[in-house]
C-alpha atoms as a PDB file:
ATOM      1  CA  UNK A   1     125.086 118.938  74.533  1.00  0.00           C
ATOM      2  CA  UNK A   2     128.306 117.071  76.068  1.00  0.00           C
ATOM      3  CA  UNK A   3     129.620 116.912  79.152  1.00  0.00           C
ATOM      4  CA  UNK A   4     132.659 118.702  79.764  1.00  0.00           C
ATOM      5  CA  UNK A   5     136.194 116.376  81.118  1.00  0.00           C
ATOM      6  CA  UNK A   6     137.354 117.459  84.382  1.00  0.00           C
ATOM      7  CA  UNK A   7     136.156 119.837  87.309  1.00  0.00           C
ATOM      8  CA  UNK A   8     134.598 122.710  86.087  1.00  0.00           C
ATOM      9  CA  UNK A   9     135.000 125.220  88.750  1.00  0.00           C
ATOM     10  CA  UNK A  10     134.142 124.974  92.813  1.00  0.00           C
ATOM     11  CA  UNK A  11     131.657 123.771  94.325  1.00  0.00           C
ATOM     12  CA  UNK A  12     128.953 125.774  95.520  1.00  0.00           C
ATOM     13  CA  UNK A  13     127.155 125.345  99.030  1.00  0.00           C
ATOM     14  CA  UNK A  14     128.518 122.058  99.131  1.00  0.00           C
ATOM     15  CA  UNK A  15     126.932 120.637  95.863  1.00  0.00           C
ATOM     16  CA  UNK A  16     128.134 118.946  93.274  1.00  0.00           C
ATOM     17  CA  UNK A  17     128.134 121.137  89.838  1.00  0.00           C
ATOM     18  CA  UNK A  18     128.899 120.113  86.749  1.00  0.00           C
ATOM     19  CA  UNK A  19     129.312 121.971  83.277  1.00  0.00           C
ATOM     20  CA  UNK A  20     127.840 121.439  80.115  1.00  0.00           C
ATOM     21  CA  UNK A  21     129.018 122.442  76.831  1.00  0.00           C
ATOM     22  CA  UNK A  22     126.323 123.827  74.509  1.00  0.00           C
ATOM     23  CA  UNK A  23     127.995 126.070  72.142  1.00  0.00           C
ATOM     24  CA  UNK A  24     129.013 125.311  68.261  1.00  0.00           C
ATOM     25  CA  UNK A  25     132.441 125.860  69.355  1.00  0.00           C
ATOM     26  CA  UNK A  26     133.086 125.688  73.010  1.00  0.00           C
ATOM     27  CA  UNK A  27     132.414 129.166  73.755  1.00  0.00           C
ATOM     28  CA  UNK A  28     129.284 128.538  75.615  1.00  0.00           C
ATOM     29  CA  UNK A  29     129.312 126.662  79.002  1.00  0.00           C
ATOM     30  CA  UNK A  30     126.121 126.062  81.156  1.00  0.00           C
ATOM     31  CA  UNK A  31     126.356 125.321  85.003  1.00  0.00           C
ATOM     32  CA  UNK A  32     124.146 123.119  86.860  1.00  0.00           C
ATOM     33  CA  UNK A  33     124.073 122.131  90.227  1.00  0.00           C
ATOM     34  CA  UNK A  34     123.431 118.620  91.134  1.00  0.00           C
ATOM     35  CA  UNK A  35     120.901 118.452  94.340  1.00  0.00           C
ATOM     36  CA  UNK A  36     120.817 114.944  96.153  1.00  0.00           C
ATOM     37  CA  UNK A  37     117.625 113.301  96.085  1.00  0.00           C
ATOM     38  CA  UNK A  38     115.662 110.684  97.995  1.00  0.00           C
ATOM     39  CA  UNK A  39     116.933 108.061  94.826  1.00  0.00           C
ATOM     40  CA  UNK A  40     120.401 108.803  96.414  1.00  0.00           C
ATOM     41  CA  UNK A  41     120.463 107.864  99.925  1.00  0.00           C
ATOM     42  CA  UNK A  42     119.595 104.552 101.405  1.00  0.00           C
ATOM     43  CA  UNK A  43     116.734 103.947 103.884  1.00  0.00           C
ATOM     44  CA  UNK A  44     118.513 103.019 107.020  1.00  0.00           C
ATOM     45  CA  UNK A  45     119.677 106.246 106.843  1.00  0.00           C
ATOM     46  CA  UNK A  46     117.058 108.449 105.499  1.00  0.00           C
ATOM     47  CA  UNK A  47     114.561 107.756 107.352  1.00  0.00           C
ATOM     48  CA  UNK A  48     115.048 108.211 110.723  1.00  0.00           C
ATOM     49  CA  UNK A  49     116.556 111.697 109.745  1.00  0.00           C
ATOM     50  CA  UNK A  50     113.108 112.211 108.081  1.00  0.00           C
ATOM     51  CA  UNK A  51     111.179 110.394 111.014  1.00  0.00           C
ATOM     52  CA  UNK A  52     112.962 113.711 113.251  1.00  0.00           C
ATOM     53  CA  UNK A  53     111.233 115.994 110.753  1.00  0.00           C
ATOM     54  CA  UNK A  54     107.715 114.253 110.971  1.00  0.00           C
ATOM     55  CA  UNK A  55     107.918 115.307 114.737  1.00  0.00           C
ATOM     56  CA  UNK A  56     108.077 118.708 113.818  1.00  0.00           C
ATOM     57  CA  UNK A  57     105.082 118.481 111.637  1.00  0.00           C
ATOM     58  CA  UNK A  58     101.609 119.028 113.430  1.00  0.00           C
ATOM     59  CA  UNK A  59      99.463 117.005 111.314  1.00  0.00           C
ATOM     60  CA  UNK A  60     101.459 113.823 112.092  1.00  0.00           C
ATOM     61  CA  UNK A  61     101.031 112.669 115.793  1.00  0.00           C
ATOM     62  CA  UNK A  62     100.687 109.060 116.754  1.00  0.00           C
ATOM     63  CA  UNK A  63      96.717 108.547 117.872  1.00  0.00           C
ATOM     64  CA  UNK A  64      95.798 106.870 121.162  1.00  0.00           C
ATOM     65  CA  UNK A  65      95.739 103.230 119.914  1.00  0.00           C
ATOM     66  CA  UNK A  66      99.106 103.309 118.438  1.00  0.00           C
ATOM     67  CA  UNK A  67     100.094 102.154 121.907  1.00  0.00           C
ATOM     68  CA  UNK A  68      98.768  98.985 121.731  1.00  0.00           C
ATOM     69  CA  UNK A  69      98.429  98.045 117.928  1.00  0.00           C
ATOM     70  CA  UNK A  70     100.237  95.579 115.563  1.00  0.00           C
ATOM     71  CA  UNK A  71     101.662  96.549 112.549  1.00  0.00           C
ATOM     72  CA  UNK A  72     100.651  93.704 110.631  1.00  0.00           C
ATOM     73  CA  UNK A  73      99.220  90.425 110.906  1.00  0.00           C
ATOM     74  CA  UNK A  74     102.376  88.212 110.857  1.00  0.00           C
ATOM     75  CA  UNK A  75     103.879  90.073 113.884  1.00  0.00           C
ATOM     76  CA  UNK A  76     103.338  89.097 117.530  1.00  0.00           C
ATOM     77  CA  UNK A  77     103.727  92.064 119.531  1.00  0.00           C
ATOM     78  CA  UNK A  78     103.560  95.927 119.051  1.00  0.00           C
ATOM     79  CA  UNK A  79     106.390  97.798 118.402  1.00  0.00           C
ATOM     80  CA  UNK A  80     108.792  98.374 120.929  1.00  0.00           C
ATOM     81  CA  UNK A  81     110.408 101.657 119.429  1.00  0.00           C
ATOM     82  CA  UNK A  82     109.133 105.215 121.057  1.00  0.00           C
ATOM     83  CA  UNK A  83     108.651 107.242 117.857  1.00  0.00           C
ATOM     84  CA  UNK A  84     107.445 103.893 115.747  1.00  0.00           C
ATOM     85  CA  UNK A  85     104.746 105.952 114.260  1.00  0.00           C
ATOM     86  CA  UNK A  86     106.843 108.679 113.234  1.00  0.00           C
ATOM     87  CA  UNK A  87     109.759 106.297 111.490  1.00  0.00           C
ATOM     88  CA  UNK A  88     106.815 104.452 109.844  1.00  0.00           C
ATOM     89  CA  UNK A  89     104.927 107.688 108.439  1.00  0.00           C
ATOM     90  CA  UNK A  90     108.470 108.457 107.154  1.00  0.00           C
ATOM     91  CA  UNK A  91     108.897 104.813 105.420  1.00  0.00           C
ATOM     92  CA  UNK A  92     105.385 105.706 103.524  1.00  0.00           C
ATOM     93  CA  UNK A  93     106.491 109.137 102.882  1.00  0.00           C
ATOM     94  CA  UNK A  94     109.708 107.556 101.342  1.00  0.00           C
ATOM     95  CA  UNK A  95     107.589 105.448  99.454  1.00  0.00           C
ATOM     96  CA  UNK A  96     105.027 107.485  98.304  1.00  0.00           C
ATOM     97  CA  UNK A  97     107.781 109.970  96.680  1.00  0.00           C
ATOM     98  CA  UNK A  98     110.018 107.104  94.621  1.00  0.00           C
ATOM     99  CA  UNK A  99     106.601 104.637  93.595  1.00  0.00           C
ATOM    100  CA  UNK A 100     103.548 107.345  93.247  1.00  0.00           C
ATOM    101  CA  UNK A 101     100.973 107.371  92.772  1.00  0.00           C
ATOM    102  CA  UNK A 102     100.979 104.420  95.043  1.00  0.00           C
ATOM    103  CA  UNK A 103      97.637 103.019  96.802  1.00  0.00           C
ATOM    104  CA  UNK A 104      97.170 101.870 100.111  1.00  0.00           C
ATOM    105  CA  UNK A 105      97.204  97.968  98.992  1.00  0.00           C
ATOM    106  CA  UNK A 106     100.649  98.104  97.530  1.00  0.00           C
ATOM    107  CA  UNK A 107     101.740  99.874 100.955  1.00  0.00           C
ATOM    108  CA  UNK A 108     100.303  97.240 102.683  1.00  0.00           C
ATOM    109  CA  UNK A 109     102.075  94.656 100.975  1.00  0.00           C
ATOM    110  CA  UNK A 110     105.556  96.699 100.785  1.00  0.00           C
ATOM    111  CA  UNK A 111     105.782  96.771 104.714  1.00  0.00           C
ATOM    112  CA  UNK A 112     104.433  93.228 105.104  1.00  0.00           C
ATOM    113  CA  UNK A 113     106.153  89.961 105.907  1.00  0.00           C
ATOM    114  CA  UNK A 114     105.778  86.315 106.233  1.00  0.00           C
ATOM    115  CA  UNK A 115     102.787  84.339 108.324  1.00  0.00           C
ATOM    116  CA  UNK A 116     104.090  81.403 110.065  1.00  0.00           C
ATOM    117  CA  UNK A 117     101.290  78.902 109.584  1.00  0.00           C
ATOM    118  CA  UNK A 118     103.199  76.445 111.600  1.00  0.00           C
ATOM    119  CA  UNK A 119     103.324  72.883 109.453  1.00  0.00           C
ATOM    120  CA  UNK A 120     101.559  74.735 106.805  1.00  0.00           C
ATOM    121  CA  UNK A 121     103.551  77.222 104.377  1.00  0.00           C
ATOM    122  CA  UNK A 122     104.215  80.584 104.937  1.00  0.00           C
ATOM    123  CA  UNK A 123     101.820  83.235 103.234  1.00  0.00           C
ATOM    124  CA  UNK A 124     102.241  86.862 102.731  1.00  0.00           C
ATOM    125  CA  UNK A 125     101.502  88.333 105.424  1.00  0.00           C
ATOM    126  CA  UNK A 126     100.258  91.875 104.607  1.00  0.00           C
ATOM    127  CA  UNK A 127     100.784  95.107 107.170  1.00  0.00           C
ATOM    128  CA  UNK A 128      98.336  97.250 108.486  1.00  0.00           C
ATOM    129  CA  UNK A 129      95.834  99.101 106.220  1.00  0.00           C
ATOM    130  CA  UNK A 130      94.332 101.079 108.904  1.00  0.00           C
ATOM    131  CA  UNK A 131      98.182 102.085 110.136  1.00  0.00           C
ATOM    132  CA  UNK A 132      98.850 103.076 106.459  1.00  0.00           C
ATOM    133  CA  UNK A 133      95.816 105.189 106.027  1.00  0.00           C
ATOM    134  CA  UNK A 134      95.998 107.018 108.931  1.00  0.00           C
ATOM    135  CA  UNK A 135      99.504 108.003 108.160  1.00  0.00           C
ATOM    136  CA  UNK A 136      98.507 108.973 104.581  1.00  0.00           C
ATOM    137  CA  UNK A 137      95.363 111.085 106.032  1.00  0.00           C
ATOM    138  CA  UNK A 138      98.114 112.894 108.469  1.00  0.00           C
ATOM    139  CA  UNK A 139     100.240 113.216 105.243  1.00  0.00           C
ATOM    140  CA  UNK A 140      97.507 114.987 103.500  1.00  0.00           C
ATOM    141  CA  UNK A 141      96.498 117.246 106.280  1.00  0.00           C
ATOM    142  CA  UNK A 142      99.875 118.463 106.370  1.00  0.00           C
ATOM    143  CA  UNK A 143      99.943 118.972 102.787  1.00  0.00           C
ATOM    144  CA  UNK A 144     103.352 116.516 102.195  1.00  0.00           C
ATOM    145  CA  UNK A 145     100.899 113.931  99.772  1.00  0.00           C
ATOM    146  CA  UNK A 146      97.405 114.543  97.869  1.00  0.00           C
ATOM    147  CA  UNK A 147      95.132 112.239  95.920  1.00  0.00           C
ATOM    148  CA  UNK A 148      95.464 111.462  91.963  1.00  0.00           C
ATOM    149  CA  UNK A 149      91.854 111.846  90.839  1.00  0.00           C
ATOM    150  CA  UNK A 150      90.974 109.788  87.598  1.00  0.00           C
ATOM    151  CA  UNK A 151      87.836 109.400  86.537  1.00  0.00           C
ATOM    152  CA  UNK A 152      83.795 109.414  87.640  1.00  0.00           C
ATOM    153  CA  UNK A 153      81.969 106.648  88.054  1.00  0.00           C
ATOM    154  CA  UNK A 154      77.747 107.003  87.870  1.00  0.00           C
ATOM    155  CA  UNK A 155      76.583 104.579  91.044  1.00  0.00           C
ATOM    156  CA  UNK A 156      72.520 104.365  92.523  1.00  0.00           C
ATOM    157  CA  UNK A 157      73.726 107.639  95.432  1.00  0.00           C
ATOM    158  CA  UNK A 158      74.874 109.399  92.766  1.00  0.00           C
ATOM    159  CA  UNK A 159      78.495 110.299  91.051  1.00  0.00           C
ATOM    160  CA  UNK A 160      81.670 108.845  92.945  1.00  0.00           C
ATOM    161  CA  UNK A 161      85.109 110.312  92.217  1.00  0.00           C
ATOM    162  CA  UNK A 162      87.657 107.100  92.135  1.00  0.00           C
ATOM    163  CA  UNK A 163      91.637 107.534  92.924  1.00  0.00           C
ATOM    164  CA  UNK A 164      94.814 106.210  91.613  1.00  0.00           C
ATOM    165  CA  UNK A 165      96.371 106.630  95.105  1.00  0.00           C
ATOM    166  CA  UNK A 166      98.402 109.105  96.288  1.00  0.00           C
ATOM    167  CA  UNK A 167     101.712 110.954  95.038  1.00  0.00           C
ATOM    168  CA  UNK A 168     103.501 113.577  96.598  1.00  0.00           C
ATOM    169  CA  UNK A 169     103.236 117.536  96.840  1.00  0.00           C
ATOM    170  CA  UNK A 170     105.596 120.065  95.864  1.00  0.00           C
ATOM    171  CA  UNK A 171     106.145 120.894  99.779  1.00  0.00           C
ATOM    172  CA  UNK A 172     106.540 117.126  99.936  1.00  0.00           C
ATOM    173  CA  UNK A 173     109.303 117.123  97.403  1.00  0.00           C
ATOM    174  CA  UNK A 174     111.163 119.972  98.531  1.00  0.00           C
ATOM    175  CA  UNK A 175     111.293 118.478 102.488  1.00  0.00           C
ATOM    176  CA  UNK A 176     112.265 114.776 101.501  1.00  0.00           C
ATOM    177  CA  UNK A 177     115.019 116.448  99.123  1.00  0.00           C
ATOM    178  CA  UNK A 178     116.509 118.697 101.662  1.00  0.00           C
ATOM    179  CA  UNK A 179     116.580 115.929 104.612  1.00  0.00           C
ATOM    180  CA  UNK A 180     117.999 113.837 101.872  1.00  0.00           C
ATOM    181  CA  UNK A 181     120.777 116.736 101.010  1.00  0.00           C
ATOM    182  CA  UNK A 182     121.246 117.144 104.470  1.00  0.00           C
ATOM    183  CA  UNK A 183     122.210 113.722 105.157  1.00  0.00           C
ATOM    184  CA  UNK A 184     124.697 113.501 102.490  1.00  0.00           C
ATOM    185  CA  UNK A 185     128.119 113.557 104.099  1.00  0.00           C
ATOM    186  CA  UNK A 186     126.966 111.278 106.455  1.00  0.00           C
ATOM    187  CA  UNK A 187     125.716 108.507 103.439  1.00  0.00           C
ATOM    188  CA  UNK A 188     129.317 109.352 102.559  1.00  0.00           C
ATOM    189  CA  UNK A 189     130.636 108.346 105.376  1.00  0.00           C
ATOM    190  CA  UNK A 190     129.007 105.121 105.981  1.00  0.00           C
ATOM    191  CA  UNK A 191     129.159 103.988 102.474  1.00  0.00           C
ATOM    192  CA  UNK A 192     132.493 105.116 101.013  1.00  0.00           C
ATOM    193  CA  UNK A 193     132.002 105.227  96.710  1.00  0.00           C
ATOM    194  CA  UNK A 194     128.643 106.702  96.744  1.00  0.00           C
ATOM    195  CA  UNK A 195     130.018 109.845  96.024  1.00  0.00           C
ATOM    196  CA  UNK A 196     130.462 109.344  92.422  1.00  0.00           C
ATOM    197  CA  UNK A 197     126.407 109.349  91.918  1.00  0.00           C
END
């Protein structure tokens, strides 16, 4: 199966198609249409147009001590952004769709930073496990995210099911892909010679 030279016809609903040929000689063309993805657009720009989304969502609200909280253990203050919660449950959405199944450790040390130890050396400086797992519980309630079960273990209480973290749903899949289409001409915009991908 080769690719065919050239534009193969117009472009429907504003995708990109290309054709295929998969004939003996030629006589057989398949189309496909090429969807944008969350691999194509950058964060800066995807996620606050999925953060907007996450507002919509019921399962996803920020809880009463999001007011007040840090976000990790190397910051000073709490965030000053209004809809912080919402950008952030986007960022782990993001994240969860490209790495999973992902765990809440790794999270943790994605969105960390640096501690300033003053004379001493900096050390990782990990971001907030109970922020991430609230966000993945709100995830899960509104069905974007589920578990990856692997295997049983035998303990003194009695069986105990152990995870490989989390991955994303098929509703998950289909919203992050269709914020990520819809953001497309914008990604364009701001970063001219990403339309070739």
């Amino acid at each position: 199966m080769k690719e065919l030279n050239g534009d193969c016809g117009p472009h429907l609903n504003g995708c990109l198609t290309r054709c295929f040929d998969i004939g003996a000689d030629g006589r057989h063309v398949a189309w496909c249409i090429t969807m944008t993805t969350v691999y194509d657009i950058p964060a800066d720009i995807f996620n606050p147009a999925l953060a907007a989304a996450m507002e919509d969502q019921k399962a996803v609200s920020m809880p009463d001590w999001g007011q007040y909280v840090k976000t990790a253990v190397d910051r000073e203050r709490p965030p000053t952004q209004e809809n912080w919660w919402y950008l952030r449950t986007a960022a782990i959405l993001r994240k969860v769709a490209r790495n999973g199944p992902i765990g809440v450790t790794h999270l943790a040390q994605a969105f960390g930073g640096k501690k300033d130890n003053g004379a001493m050396p900096n050390t990782p400086g990990v971001a907030s496990r109970h922020i991430i797992r609230t966000a993945l519980q709100q995830l899960e309630d509104a069905g974007l995210v589920e578990k990856v079960p692997t295997k049983e273990v035998e303990t003194e209480e009695g069986k105990v099911q152990l995870y490989a973290g989390r991955r994303i749903t098929a509703a998950g899949q289909k919203l992050v892909d269709n914020i990520a289409h819809s953001v497309r001409e914008e990604t364009e915009a701001q970063y001219p010679g990403l339309d070739k991908y």
